[in-house]
Every structure is written in structure tokens, then in C-alpha cells.
PDB file of N, CA and C in Angstrom:
ATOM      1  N   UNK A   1       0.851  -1.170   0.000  1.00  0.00           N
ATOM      2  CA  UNK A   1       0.000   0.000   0.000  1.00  0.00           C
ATOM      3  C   UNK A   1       0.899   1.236   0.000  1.00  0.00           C
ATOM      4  N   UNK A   2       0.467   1.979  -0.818  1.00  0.00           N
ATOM      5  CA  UNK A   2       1.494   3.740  -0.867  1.00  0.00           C
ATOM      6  C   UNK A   2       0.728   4.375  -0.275  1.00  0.00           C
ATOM      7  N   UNK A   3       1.646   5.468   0.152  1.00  0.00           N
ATOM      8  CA  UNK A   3       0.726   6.863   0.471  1.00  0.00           C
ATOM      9  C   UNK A   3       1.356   7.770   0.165  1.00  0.00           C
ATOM     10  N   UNK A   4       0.783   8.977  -0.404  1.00  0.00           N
ATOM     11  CA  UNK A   4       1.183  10.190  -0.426  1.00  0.00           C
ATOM     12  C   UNK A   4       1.148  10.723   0.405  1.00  0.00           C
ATOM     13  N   UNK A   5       2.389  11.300   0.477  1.00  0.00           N
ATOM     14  CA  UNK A   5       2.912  12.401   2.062  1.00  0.00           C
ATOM     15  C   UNK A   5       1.663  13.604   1.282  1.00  0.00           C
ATOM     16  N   UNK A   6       1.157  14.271   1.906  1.00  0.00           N
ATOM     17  CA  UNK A   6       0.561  15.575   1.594  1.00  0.00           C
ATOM     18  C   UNK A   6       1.350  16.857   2.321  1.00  0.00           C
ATOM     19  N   UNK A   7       1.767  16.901   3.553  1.00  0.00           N
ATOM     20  CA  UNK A   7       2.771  17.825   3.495  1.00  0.00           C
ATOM     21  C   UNK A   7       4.460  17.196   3.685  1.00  0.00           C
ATOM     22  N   UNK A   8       5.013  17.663   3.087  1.00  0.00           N
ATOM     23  CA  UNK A   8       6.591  17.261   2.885  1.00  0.00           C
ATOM     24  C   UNK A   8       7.579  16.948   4.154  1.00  0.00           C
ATOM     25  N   UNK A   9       7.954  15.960   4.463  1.00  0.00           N
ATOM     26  CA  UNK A   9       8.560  16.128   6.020  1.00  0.00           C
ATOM     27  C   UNK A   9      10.234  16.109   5.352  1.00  0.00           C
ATOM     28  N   UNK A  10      10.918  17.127   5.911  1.00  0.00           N
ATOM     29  CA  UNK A  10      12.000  17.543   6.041  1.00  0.00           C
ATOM     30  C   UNK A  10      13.007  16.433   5.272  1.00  0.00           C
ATOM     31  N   UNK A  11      12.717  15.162   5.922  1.00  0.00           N
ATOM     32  CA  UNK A  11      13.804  13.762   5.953  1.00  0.00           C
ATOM     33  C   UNK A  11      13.306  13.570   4.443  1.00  0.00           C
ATOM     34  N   UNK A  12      11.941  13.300   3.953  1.00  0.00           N
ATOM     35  CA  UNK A  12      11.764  12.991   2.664  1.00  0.00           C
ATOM     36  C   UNK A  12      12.022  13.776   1.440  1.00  0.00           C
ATOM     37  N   UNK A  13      12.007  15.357   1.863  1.00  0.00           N
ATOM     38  CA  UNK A  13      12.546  16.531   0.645  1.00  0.00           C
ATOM     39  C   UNK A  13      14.053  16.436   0.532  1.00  0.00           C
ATOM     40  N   UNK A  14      14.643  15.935   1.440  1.00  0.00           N
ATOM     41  CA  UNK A  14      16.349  15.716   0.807  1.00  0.00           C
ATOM     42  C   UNK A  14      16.729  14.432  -0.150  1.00  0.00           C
ATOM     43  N   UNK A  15      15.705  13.530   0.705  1.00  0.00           N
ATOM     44  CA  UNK A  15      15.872  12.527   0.033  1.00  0.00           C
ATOM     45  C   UNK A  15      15.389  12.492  -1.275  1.00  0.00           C
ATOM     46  N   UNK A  16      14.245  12.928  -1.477  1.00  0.00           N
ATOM     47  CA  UNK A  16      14.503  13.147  -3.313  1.00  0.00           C
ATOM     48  C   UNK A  16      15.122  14.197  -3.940  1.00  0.00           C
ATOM     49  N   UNK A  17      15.853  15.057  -3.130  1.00  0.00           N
ATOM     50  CA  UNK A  17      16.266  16.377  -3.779  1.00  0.00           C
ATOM     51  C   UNK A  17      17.677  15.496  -4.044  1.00  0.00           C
ATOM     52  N   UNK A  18      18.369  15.071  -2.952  1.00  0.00           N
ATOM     53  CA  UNK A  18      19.932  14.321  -2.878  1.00  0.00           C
ATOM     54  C   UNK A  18      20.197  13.462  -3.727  1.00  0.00           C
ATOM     55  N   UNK A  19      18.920  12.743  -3.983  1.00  0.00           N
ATOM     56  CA  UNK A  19      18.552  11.262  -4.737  1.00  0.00           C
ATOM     57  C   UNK A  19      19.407  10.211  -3.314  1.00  0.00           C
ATOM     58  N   UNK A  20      18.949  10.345  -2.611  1.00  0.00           N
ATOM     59  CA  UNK A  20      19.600   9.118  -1.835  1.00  0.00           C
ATOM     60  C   UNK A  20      18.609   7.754  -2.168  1.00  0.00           C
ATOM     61  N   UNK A  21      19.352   6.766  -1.352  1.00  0.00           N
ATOM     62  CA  UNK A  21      18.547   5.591  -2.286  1.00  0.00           C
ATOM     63  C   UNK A  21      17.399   5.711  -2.244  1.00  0.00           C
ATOM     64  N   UNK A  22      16.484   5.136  -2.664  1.00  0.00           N
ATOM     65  CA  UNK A  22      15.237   4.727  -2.609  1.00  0.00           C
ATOM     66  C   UNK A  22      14.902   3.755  -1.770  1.00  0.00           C
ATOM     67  N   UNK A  23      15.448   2.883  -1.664  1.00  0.00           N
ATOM     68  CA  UNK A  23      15.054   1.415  -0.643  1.00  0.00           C
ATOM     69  C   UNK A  23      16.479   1.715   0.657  1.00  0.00           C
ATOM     70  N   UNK A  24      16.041   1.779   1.871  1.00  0.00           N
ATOM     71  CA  UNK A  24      16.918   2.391   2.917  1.00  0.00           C
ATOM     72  C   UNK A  24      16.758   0.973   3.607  1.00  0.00           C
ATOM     73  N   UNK A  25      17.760   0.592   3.946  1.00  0.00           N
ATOM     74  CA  UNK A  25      17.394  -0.821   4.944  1.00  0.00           C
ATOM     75  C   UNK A  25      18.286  -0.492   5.926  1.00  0.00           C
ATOM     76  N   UNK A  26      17.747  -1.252   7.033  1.00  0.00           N
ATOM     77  CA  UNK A  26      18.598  -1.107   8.130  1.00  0.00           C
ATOM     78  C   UNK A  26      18.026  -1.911   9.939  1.00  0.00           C
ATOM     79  N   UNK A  27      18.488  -1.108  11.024  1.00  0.00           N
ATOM     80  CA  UNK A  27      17.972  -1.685  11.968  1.00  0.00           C
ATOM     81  C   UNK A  27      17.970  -0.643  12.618  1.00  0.00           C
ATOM     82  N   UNK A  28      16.239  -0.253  13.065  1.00  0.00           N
ATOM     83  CA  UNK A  28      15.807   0.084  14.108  1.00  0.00           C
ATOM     84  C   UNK A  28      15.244  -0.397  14.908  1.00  0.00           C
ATOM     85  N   UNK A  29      14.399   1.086  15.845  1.00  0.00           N
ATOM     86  CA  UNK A  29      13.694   0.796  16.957  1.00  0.00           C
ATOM     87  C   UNK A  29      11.769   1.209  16.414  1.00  0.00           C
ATOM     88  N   UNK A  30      11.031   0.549  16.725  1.00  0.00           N
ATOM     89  CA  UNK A  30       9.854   0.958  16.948  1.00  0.00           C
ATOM     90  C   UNK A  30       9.313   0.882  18.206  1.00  0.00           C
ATOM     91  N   UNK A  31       8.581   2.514  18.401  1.00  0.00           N
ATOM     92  CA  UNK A  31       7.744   2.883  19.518  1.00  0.00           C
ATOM     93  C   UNK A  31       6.808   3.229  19.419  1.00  0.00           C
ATOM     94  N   UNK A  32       6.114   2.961  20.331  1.00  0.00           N
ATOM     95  CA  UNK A  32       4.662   3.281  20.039  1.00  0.00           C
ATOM     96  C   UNK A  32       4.162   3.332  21.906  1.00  0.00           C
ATOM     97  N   UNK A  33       3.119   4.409  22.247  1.00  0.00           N
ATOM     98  CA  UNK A  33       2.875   4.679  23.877  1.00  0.00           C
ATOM     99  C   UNK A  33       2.225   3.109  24.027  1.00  0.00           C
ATOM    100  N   UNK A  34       2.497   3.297  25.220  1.00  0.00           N
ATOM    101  CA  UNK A  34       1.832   1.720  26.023  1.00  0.00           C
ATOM    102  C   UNK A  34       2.637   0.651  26.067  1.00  0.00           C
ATOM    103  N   UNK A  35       3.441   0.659  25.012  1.00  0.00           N
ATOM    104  CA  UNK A  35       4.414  -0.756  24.417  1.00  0.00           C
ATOM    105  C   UNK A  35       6.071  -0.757  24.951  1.00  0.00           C
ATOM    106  N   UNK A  36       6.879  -1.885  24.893  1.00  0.00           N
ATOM    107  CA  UNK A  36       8.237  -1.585  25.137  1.00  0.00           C
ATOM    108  C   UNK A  36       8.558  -1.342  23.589  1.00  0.00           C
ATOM    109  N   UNK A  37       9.482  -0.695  23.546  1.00  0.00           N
ATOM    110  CA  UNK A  37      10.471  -0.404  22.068  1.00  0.00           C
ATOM    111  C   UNK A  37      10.761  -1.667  21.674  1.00  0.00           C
ATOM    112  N   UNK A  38      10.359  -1.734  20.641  1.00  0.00           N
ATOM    113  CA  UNK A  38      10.835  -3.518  19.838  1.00  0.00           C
ATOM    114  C   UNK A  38      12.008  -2.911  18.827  1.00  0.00           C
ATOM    115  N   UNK A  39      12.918  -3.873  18.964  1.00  0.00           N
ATOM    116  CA  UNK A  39      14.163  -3.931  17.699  1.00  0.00           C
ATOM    117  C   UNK A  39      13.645  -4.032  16.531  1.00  0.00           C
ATOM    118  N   UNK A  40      13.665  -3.604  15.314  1.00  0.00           N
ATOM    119  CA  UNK A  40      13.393  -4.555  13.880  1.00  0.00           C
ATOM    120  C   UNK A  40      14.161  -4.396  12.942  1.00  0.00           C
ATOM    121  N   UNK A  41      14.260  -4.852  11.951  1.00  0.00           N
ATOM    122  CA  UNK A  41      15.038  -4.608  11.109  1.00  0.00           C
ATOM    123  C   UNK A  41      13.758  -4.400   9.831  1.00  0.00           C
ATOM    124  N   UNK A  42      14.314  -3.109   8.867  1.00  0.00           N
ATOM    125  CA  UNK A  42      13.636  -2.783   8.424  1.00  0.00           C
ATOM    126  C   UNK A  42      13.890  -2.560   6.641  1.00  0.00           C
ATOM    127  N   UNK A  43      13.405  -2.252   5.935  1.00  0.00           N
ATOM    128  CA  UNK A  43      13.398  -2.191   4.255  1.00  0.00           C
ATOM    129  C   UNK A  43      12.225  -0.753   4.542  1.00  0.00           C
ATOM    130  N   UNK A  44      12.631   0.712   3.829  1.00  0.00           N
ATOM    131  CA  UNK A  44      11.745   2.122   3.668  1.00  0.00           C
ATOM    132  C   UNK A  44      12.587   2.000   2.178  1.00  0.00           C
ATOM    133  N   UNK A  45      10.970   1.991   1.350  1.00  0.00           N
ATOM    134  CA  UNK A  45      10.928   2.336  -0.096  1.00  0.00           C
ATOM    135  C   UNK A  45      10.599   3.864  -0.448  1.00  0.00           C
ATOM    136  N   UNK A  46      11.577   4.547  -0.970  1.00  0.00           N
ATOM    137  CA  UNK A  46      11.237   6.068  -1.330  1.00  0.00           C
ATOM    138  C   UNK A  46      10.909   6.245  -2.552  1.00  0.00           C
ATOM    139  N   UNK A  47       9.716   6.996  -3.033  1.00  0.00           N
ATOM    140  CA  UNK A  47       9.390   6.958  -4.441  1.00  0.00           C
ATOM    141  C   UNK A  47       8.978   8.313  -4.792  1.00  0.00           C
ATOM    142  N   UNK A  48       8.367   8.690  -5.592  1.00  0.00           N
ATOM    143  CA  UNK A  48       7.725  10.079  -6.162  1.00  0.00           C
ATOM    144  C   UNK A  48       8.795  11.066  -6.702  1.00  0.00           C
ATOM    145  N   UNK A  49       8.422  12.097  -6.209  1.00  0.00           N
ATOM    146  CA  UNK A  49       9.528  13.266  -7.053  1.00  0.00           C
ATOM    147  C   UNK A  49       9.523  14.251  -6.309  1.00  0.00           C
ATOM    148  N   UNK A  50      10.038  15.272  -6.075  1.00  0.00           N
ATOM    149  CA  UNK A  50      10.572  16.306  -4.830  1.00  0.00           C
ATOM    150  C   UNK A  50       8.995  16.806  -4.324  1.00  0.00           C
ATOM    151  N   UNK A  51       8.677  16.814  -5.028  1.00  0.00           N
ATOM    152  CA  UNK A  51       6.794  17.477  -4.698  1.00  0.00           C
ATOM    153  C   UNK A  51       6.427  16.727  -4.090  1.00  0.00           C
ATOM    154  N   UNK A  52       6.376  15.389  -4.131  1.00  0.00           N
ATOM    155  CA  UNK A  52       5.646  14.344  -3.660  1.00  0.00           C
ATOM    156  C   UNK A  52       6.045  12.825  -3.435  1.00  0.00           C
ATOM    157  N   UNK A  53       6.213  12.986  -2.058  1.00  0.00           N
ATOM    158  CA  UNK A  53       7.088  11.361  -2.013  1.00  0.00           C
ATOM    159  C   UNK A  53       6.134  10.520  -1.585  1.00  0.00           C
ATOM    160  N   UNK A  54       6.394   9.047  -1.521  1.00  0.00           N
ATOM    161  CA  UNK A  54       5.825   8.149  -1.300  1.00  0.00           C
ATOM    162  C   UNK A  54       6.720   7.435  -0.964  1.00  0.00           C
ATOM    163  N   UNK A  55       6.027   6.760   0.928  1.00  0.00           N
ATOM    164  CA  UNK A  55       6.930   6.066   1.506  1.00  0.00           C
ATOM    165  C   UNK A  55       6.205   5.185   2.326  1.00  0.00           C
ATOM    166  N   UNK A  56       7.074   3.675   2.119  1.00  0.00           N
ATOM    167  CA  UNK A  56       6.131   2.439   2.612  1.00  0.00           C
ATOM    168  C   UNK A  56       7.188   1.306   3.189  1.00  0.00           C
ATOM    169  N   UNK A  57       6.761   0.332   3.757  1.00  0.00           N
ATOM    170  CA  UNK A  57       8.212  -0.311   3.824  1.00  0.00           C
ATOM    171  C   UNK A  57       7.567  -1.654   4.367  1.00  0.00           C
ATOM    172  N   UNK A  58       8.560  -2.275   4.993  1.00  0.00           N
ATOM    173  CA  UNK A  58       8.455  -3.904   5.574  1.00  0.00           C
ATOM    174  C   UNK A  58       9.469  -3.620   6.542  1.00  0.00           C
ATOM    175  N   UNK A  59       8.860  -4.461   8.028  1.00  0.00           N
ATOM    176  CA  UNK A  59       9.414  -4.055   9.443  1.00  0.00           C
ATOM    177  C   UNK A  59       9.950  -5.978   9.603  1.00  0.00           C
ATOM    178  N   UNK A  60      10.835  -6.102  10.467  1.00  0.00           N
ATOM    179  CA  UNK A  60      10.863  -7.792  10.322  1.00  0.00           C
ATOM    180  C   UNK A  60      11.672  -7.529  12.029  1.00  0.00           C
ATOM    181  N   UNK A  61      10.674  -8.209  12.792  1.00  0.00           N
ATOM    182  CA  UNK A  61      10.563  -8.511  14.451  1.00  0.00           C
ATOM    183  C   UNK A  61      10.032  -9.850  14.474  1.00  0.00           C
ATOM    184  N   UNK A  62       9.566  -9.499  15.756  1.00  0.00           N
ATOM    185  CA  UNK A  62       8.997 -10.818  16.462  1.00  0.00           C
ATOM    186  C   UNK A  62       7.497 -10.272  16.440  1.00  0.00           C
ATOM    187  N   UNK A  63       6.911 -11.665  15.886  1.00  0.00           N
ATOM    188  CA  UNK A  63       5.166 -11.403  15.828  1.00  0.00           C
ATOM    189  C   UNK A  63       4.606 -10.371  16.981  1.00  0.00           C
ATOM    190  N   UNK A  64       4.873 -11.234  18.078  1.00  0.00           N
ATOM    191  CA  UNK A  64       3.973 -10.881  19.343  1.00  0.00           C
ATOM    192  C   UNK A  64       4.427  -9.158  19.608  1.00  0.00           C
ATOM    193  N   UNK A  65       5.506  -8.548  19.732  1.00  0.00           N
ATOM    194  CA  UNK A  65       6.159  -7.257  19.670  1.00  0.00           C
ATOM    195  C   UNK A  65       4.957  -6.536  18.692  1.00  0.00           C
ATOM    196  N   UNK A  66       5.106  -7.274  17.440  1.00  0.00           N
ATOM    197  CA  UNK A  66       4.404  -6.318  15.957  1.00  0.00           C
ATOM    198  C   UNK A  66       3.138  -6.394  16.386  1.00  0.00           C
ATOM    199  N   UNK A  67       2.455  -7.210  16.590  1.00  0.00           N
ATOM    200  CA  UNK A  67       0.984  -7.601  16.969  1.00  0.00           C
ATOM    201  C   UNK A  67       0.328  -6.505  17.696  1.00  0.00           C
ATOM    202  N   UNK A  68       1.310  -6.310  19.084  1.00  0.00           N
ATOM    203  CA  UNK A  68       0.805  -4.896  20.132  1.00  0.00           C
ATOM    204  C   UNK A  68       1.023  -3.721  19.768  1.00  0.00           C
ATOM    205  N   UNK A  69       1.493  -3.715  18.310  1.00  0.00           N
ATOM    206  CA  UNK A  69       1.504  -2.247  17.489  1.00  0.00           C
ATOM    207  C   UNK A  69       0.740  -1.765  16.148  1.00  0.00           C
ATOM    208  N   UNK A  70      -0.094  -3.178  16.109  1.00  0.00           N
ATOM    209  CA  UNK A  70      -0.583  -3.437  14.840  1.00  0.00           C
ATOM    210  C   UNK A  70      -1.638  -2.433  14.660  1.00  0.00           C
ATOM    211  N   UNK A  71      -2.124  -1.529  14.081  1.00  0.00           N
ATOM    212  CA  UNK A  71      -3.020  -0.483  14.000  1.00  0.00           C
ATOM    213  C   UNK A  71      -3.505   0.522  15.043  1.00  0.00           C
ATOM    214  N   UNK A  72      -2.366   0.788  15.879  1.00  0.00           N
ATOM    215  CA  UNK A  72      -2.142   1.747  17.374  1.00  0.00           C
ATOM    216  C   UNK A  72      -1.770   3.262  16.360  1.00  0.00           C
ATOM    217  N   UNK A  73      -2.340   4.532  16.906  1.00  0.00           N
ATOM    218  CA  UNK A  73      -1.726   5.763  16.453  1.00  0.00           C
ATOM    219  C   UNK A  73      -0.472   5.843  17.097  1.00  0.00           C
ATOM    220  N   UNK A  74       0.101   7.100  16.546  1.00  0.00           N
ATOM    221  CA  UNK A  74       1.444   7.246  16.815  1.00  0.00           C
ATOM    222  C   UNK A  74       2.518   6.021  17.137  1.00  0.00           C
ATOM    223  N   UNK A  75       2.638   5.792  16.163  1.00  0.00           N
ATOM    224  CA  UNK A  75       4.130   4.509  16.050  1.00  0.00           C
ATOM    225  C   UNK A  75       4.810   5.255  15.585  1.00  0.00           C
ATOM    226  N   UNK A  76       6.121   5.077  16.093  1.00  0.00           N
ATOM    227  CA  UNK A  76       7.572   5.786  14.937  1.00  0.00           C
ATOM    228  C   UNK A  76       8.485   4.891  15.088  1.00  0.00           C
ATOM    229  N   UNK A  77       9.120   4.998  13.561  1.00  0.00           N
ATOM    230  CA  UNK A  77      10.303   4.006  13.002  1.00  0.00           C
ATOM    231  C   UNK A  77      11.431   5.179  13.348  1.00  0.00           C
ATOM    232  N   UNK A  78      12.285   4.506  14.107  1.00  0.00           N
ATOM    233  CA  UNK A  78      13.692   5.301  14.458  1.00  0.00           C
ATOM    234  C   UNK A  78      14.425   4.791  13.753  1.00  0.00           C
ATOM    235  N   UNK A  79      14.869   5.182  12.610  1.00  0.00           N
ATOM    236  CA  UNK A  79      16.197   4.503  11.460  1.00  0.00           C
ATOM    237  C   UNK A  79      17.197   4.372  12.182  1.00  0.00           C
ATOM    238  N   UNK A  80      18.380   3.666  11.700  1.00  0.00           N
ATOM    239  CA  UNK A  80      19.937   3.305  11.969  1.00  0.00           C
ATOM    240  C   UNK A  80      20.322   5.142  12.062  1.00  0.00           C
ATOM    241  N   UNK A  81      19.941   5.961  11.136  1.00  0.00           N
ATOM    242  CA  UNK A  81      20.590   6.839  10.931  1.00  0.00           C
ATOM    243  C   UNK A  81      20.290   7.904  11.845  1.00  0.00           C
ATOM    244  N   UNK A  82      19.442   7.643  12.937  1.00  0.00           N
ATOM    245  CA  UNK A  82      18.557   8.583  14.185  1.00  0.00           C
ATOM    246  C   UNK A  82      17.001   9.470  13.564  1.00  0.00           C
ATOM    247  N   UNK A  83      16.561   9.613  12.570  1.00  0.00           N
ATOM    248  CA  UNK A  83      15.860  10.259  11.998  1.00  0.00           C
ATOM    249  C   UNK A  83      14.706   9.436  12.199  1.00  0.00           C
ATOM    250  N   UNK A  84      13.500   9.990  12.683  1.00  0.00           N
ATOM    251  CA  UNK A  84      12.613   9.162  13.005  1.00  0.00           C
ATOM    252  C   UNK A  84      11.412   9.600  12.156  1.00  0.00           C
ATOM    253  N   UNK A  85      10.731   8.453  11.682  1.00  0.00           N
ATOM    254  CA  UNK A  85       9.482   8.345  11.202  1.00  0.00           C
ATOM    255  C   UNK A  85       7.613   7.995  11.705  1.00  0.00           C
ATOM    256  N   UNK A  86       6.684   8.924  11.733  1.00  0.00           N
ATOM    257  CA  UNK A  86       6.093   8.370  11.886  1.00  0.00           C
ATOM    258  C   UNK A  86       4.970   7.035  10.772  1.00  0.00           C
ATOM    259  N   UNK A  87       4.848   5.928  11.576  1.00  0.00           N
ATOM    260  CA  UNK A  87       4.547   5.139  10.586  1.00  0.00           C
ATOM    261  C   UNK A  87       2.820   4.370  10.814  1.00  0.00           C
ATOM    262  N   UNK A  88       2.228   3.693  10.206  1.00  0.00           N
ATOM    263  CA  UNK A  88       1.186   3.517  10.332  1.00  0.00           C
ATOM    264  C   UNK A  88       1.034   1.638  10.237  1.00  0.00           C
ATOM    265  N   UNK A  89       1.172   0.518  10.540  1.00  0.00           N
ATOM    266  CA  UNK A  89       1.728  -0.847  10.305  1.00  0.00           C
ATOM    267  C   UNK A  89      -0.109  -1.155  10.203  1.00  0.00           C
ATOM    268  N   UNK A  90      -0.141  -1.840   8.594  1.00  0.00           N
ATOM    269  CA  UNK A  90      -1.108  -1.768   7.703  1.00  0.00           C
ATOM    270  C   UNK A  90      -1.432  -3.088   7.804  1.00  0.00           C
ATOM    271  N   UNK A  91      -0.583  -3.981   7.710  1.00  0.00           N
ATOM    272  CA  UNK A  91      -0.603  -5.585   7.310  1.00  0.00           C
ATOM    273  C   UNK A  91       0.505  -5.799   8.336  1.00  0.00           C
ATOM    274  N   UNK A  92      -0.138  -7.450   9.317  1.00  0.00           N
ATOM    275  CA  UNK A  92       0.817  -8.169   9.789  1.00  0.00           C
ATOM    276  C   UNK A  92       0.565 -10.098   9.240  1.00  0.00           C
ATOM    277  N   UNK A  93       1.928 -10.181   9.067  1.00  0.00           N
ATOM    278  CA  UNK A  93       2.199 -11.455   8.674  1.00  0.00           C
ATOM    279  C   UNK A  93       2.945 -12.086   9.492  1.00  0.00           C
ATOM    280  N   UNK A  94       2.797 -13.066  10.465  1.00  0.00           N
ATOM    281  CA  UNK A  94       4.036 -14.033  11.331  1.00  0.00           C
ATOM    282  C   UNK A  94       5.088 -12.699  11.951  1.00  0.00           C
ATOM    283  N   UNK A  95       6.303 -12.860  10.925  1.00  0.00           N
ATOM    284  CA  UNK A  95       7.115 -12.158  11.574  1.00  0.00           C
ATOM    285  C   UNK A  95       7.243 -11.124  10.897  1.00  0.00           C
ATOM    286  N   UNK A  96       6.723 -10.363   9.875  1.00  0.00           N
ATOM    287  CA  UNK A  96       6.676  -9.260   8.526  1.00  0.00           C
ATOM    288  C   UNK A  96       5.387  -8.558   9.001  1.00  0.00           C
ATOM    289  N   UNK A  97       5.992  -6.985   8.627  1.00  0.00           N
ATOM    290  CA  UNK A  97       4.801  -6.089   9.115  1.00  0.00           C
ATOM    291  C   UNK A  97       4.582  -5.265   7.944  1.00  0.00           C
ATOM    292  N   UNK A  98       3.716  -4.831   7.389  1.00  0.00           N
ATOM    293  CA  UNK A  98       4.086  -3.674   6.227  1.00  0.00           C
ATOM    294  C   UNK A  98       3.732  -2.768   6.929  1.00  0.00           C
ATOM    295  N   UNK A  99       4.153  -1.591   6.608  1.00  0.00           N
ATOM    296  CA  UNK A  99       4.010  -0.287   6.838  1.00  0.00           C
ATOM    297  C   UNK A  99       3.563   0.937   5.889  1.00  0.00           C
ATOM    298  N   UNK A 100       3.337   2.071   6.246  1.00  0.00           N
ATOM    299  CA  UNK A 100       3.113   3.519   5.838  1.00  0.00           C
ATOM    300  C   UNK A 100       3.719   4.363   6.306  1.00  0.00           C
ATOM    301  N   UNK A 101       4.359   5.037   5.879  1.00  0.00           N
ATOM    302  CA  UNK A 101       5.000   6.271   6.165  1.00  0.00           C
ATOM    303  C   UNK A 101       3.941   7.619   6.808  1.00  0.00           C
ATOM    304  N   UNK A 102       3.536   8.150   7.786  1.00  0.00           N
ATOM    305  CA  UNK A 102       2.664   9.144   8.029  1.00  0.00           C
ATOM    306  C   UNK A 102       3.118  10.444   8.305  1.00  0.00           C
ATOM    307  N   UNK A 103       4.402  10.595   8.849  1.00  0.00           N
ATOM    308  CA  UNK A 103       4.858  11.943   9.522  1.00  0.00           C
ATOM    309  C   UNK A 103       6.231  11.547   9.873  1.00  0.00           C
ATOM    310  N   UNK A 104       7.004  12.447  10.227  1.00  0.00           N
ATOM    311  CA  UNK A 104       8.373  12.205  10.575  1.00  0.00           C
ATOM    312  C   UNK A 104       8.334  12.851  11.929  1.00  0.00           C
ATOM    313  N   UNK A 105       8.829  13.032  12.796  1.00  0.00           N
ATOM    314  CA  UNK A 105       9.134  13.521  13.979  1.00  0.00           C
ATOM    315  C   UNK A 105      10.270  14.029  14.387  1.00  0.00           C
TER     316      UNK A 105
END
């Protein structure tokens, strides 16, 4: 599932202005209130064009962790690189979560 950012968050206007990759993988943290911070390792697909990005990805934890975050507001993906995302986890599979990109923080 895509989404269009409707207003531009800071982290995504460099990234298509820079051209940094498109597919960012790595290992973070996801948080979300109520929950402990789960580890995951993650895949963020960047797409669109400086006007308009589109950002979605695949989270890979432990079910039960993803499960207690599975359609909760305010989740954020904390990248390897400290820049945090807010995200929206759309689909859960076993140990695979998909995601949405919603806001950055």
C-alpha cells in the first residue's frame, strides 16, 4: 500500500532532492505509547519526485512485539541513521509487518 505524504517532512525533501537511495534498509527501533520499544530490522521504499514522495516499507521482528503495534496511532520508526518516522503498520504477517509512512518527527 502507498501513500502520499501531503505535506513534505523535512527527511523525505532531501531525500529526493539528494537522490539518496530509494530502498533504505537497516535496523531500528519501533515505539509506540503503552508498548516496550521492539528492535526490527527494516526495508523504507522512497518513491515520487521532490513534490511528492511516497513512503512504505516492511518491518521484520517478532510477531507478538508487531501484533501490540498493529493499528495503534502514533508509532515511529527510528532509522539506523537517528531520523525518526512516523509510521502507520497496515498488514501483519508471522514475523513481517508492512508499513506507511505518516509523519516524521
Amino acid at each position: 500500500m502507498n501513500f502520499a505524504m501531503t505535506a513534505q517532512p523535512r527527511f523525505f525533501q532531501i531525500a529526493a532532492r539528494t537522490g539518496l537511495p530509494r530502498i533504505m534498509m537497516g535496523k531500528g527501533t519501533v515505539l509506540a505509547t503503552g508498548t516496550k520499544p521492539t528492535r526490527v530490522s527494516y526495508e523504507l521504499l522512497l518513491g515520487g519526485s521532490p513534490d511528492r514522495v511516497i513512503a512504505h516499507g516492511t518491518l521484520h521482528a517478532r510477531s507478538s512485539a508487531l501484533e501490540r503495534m498493529w493499528l495503534k496511532p502514533d508509532v515511529t520508526l527510528r532509522l539506523a541513521n537517528g531520523h525518526r518516522i512516523g509510521i502507520s503498520i497496515t498488514e501483519l504477517k508471522s514475523v513481517k509487518a508492512l508499513f506507511r509512512a505518516v509523519d516524521t518527527v
